[in-house]
N, C-alpha and C. Protein backbone atom coordinates (compact mmCIF):
# COMPACT_ATOMS: atom_id res chain seq x y z
N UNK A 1 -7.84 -32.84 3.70
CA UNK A 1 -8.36 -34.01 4.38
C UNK A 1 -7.18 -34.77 4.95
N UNK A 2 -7.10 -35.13 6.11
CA UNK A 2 -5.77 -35.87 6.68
C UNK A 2 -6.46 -37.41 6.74
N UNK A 3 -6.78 -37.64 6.62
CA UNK A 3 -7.54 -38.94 6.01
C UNK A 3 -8.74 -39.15 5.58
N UNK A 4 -9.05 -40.44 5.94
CA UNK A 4 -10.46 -41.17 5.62
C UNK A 4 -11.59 -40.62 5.89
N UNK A 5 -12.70 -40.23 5.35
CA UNK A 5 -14.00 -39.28 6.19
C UNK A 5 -14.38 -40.90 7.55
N UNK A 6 -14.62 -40.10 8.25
CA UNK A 6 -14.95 -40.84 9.34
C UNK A 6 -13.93 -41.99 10.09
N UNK A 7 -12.80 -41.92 9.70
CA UNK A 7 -11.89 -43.12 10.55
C UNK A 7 -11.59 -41.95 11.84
N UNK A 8 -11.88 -43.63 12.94
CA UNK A 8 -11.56 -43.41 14.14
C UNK A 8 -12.47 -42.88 15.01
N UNK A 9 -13.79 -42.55 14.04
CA UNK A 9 -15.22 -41.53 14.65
C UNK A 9 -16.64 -42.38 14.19
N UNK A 10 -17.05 -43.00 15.07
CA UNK A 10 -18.13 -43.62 15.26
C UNK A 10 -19.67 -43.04 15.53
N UNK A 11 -20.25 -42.68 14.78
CA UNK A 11 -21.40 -41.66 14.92
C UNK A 11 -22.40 -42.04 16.03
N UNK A 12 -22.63 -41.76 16.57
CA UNK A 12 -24.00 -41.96 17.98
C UNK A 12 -25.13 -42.25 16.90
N UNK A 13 -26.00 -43.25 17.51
CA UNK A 13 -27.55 -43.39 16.71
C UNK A 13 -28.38 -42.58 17.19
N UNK A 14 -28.85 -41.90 16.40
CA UNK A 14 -29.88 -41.10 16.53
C UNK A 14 -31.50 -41.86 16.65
N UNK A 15 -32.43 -41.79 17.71
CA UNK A 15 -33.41 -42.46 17.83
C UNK A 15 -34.27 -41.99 16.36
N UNK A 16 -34.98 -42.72 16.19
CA UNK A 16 -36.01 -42.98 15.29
C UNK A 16 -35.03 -42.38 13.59
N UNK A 17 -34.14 -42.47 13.54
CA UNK A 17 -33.68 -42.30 12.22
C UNK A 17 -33.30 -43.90 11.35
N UNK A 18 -32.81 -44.67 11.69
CA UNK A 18 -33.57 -46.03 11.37
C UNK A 18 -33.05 -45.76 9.92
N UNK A 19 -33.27 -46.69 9.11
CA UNK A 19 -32.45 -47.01 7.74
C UNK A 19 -32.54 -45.79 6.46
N UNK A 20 -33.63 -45.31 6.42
CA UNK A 20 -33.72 -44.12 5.51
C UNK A 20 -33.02 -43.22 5.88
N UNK A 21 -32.54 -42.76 7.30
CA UNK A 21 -31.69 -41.58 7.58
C UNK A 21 -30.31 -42.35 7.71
N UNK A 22 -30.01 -43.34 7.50
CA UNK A 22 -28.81 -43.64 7.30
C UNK A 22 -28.44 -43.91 5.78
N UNK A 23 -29.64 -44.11 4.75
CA UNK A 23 -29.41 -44.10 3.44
C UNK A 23 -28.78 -42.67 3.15
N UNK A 24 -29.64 -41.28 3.93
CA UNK A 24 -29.76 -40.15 3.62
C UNK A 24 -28.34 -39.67 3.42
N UNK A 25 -27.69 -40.15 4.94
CA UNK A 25 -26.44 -39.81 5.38
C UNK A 25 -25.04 -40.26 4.29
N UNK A 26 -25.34 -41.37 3.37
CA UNK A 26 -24.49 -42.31 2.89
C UNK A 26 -24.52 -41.47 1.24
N UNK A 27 -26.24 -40.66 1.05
CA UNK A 27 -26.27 -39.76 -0.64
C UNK A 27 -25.42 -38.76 -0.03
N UNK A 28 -25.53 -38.31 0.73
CA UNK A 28 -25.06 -36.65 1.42
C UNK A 28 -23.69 -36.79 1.15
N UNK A 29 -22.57 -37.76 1.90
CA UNK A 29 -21.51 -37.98 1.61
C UNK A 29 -21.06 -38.25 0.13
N UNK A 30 -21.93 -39.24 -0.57
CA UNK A 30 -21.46 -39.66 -2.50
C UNK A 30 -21.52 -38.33 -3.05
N UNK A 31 -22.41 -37.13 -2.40
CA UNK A 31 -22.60 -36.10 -3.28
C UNK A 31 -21.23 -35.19 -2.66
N UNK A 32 -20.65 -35.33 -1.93
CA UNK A 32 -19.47 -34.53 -1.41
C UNK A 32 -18.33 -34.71 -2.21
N UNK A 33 -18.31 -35.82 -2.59
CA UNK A 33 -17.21 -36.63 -3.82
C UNK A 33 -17.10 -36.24 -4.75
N UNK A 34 -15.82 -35.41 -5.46
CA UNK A 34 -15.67 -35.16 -6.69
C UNK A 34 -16.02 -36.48 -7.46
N UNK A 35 -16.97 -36.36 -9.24
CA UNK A 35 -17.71 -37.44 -9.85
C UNK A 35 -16.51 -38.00 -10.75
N UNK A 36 -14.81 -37.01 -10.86
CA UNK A 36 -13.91 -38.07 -11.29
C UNK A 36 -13.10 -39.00 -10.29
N UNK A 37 -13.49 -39.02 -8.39
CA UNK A 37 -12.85 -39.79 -8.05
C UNK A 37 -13.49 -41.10 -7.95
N UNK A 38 -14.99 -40.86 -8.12
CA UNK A 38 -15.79 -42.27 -8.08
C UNK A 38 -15.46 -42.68 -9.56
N UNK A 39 -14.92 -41.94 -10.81
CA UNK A 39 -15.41 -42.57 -12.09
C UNK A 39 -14.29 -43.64 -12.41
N UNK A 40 -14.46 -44.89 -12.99
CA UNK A 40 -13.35 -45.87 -13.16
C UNK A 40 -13.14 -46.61 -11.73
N UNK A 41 -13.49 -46.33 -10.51
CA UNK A 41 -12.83 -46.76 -8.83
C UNK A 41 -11.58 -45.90 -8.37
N UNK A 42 -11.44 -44.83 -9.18
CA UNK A 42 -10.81 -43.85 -8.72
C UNK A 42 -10.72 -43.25 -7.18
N UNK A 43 -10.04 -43.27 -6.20
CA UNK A 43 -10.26 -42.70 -5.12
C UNK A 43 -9.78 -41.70 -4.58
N UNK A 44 -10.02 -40.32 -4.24
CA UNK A 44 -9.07 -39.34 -3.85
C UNK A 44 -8.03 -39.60 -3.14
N UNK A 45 -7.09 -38.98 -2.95
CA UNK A 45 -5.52 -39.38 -1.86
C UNK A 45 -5.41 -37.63 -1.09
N UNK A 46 -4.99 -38.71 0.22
CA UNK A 46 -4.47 -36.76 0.91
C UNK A 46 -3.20 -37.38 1.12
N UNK A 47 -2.41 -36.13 1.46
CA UNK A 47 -1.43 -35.80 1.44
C UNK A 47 -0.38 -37.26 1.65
N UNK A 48 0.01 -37.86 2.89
CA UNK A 48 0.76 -39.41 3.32
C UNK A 48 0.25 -40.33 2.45
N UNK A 49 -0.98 -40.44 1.88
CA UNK A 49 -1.09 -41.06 0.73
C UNK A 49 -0.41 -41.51 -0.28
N UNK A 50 -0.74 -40.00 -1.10
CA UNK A 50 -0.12 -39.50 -1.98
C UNK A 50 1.60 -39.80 -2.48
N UNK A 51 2.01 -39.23 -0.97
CA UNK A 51 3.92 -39.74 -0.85
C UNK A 51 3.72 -40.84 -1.35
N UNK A 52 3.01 -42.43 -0.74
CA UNK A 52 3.10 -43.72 -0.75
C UNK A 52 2.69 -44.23 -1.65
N UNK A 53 1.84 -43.59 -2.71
CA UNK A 53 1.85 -43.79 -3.93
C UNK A 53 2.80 -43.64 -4.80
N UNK A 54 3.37 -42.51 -4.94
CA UNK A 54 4.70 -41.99 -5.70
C UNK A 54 5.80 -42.59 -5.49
N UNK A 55 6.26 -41.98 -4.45
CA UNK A 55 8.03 -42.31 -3.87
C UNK A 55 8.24 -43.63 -4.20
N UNK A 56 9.47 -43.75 -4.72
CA UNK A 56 9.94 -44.95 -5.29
C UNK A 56 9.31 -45.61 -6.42
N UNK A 57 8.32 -45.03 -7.32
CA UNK A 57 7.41 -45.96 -8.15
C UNK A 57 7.75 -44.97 -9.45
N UNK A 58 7.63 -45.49 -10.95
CA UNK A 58 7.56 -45.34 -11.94
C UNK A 58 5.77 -44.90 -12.52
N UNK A 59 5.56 -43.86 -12.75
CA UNK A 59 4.76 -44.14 -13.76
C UNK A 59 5.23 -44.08 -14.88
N UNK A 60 3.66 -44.70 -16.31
CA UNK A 60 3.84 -44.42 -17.54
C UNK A 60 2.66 -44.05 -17.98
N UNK A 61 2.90 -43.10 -18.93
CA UNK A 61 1.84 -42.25 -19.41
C UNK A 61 1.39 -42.51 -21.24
N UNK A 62 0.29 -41.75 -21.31
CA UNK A 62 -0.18 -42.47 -22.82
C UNK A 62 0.75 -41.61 -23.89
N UNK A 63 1.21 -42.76 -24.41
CA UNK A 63 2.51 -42.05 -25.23
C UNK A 63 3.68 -43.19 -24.85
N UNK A 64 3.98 -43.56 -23.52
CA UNK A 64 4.80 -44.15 -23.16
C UNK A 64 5.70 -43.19 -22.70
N UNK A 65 6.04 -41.75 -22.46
CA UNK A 65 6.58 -41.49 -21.48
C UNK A 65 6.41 -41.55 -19.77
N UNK A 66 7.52 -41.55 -19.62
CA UNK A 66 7.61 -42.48 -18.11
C UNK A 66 7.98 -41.36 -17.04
N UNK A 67 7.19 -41.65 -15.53
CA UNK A 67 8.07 -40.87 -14.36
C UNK A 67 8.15 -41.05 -13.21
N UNK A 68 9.33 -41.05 -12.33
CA UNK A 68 9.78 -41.46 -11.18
C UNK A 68 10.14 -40.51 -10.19
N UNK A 69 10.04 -40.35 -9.26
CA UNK A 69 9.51 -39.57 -7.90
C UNK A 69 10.45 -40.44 -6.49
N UNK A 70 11.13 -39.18 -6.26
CA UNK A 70 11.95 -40.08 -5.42
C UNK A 70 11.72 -39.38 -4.14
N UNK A 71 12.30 -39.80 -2.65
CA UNK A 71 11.86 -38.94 -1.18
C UNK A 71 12.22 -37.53 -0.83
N UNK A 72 13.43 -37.43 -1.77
CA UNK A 72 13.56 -35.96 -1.63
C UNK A 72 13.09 -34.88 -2.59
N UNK A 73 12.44 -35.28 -3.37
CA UNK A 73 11.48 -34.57 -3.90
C UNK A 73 12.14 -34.08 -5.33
N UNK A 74 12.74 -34.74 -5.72
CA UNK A 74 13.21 -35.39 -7.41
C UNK A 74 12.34 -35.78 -8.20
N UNK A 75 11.93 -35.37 -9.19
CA UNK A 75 11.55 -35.80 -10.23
C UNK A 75 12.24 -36.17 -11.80
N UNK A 76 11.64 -37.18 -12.51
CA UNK A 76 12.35 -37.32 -14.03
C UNK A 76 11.03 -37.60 -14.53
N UNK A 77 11.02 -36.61 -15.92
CA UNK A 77 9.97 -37.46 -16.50
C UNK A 77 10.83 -37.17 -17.99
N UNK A 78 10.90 -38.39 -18.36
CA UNK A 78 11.37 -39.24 -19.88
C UNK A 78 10.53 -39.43 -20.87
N UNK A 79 10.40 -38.91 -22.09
CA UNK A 79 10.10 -39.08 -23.38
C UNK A 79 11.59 -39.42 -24.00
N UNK A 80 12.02 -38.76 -25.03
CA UNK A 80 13.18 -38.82 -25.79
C UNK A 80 14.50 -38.71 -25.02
N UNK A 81 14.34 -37.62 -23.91
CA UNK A 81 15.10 -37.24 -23.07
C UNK A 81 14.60 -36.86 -21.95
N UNK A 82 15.32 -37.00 -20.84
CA UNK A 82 15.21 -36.73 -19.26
C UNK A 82 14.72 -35.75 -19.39
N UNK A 83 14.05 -34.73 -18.15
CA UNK A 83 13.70 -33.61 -17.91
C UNK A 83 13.54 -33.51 -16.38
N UNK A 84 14.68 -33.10 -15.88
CA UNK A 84 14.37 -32.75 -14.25
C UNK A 84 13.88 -32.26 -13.65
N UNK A 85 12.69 -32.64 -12.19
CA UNK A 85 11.78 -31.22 -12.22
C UNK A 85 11.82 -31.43 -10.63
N UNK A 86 10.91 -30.60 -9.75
CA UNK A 86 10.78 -31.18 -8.15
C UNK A 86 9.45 -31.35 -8.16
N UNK A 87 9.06 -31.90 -7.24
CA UNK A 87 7.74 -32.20 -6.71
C UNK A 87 7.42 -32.15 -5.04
N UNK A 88 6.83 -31.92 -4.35
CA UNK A 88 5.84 -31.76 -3.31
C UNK A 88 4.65 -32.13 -2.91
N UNK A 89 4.46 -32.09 -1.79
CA UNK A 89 2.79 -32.09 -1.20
C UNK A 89 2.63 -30.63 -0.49
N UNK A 90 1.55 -29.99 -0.64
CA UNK A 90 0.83 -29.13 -0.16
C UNK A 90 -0.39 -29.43 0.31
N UNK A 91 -0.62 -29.66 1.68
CA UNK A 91 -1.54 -30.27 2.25
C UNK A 91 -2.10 -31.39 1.65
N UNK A 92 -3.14 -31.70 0.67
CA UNK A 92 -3.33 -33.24 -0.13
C UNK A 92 -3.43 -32.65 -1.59
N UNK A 93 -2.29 -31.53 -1.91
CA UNK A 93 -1.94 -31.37 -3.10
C UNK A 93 -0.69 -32.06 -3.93
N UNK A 94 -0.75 -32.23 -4.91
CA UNK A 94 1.13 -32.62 -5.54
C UNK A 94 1.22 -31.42 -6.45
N UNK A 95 2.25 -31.00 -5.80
CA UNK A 95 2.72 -29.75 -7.14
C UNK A 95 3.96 -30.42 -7.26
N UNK A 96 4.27 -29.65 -8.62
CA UNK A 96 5.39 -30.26 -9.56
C UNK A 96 5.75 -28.97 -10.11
N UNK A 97 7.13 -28.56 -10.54
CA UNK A 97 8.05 -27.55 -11.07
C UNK A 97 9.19 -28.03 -11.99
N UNK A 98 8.56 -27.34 -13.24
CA UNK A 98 9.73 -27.74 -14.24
C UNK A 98 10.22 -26.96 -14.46
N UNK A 99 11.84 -26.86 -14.39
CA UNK A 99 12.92 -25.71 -14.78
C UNK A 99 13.15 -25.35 -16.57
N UNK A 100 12.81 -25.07 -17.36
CA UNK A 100 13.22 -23.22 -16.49
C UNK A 100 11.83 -22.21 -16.03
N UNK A 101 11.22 -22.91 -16.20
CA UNK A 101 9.89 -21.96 -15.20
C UNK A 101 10.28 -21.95 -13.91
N UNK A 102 9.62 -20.98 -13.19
CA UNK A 102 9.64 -21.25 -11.47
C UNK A 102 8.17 -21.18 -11.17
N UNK A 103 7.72 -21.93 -11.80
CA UNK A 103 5.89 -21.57 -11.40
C UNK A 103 5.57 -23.32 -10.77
N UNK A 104 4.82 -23.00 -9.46
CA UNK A 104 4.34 -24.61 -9.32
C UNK A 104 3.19 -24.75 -9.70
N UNK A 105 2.82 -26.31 -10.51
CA UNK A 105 1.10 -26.46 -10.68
C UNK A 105 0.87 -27.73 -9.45
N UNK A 106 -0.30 -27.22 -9.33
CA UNK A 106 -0.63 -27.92 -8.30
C UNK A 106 -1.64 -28.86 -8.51
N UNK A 107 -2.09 -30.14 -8.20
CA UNK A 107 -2.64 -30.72 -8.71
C UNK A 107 -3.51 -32.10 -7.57
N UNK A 108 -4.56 -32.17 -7.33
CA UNK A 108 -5.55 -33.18 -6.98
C UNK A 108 -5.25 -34.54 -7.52
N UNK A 109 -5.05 -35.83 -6.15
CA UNK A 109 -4.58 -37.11 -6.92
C UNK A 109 -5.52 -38.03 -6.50
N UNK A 110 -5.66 -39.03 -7.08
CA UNK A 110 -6.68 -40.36 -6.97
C UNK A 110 -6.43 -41.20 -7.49
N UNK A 111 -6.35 -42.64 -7.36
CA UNK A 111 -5.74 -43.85 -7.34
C UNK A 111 -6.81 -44.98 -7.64
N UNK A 112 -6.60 -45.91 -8.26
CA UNK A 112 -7.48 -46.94 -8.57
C UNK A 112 -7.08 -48.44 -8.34
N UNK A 113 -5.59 -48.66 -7.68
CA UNK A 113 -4.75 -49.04 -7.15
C UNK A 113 -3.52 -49.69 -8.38
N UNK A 114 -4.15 -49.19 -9.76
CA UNK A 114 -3.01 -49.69 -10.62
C UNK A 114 -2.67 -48.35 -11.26
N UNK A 115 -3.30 -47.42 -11.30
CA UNK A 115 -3.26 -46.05 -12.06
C UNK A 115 -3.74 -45.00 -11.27
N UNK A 116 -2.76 -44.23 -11.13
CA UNK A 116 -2.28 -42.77 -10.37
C UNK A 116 -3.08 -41.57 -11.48
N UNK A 117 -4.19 -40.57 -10.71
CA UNK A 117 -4.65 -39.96 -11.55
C UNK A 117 -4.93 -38.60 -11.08
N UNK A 118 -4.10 -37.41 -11.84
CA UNK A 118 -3.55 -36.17 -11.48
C UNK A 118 -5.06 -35.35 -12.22
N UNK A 119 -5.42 -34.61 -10.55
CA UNK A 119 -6.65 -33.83 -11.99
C UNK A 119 -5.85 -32.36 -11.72
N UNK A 120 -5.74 -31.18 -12.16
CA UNK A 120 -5.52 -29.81 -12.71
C UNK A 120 -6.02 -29.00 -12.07
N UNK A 121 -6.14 -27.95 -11.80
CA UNK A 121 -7.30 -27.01 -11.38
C UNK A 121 -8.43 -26.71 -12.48
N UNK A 122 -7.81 -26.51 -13.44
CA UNK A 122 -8.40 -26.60 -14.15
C UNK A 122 -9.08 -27.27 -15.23
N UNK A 123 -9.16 -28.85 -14.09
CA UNK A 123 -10.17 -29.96 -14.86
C UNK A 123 -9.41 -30.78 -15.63
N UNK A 124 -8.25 -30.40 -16.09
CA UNK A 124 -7.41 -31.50 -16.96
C UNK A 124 -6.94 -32.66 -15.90
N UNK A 125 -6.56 -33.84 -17.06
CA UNK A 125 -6.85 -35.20 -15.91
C UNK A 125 -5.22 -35.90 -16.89
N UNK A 126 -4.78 -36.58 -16.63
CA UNK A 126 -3.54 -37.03 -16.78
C UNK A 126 -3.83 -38.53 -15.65
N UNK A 127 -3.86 -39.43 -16.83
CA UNK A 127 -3.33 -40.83 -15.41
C UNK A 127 -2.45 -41.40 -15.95
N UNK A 128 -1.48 -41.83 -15.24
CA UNK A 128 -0.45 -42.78 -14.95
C UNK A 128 -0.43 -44.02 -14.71
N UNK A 129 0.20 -45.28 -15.12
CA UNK A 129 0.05 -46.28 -14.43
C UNK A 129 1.28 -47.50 -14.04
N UNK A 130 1.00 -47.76 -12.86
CA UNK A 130 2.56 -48.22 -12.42
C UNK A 130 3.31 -49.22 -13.70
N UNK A 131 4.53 -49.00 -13.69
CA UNK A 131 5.55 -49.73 -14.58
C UNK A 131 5.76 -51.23 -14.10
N UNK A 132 6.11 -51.86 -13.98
CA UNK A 132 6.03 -53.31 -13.47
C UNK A 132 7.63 -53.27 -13.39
């Protein structure tokens, strides 16, 4: 998704469709929505998003380890000790690579505007929330 569904695209009215076919139009779309980006005010992010969420910002995670994301595609994430890793966008993905693996996971993001929330492919959910 390179953005917003519908920015910049103004739909033509269709004669005689009138408020029920615009209710219709408004379930059709809620049902297109993954049910963890509506849950909490969660909202999906694509890709320029995503960057502008991260870059330059701290999260902290439950536990209290912490992580920071910088423009060139640096990562730290801190428990006891540092751990250096990289990160990316893949179209409105964030993958992340921790050494000594060379494997990237890739991961679906959504925002609630105080907490950054990574879902998995495989359904695992991880949120973050900015450090002050």
């Amino acid at each position: 998704m390179a953005g917003p569904v519908g920015a910049g695209h103004r739909p033509s009215r269709i004669a005689g469709q009138g408020r029920s076919g615009n209710m219709r139009r408004f379930a059709l779309i809620l049902a297109a929505v993954p049910t963890w980006a509506v849950a909490d005010g969660f909202m999906p992010l694509a890709g320029d998003e995503i960057r502008a969420a991260l870059v330059g910002r701290v999260l902290v995670y439950e536990g209290g380890a912490r992580q920071s994301f910088d423009a060139s595609g640096g990562t730290v994430y801190v428990t006891d000790r540092p751990s250096l890793g990289q990160w990316s966008l893949r179209g409105d993905l964030y993958c992340s690579l921790w050494p000594p693996s060379d494997l990237w996971a890739c991961y679906t993001v959504a925002s609630d505007g105080d907490r950054v929330r990574f879902v998995g492919q495989g359904g695992d959910i991880t949120d973050g929330t900015y450090a002050e």
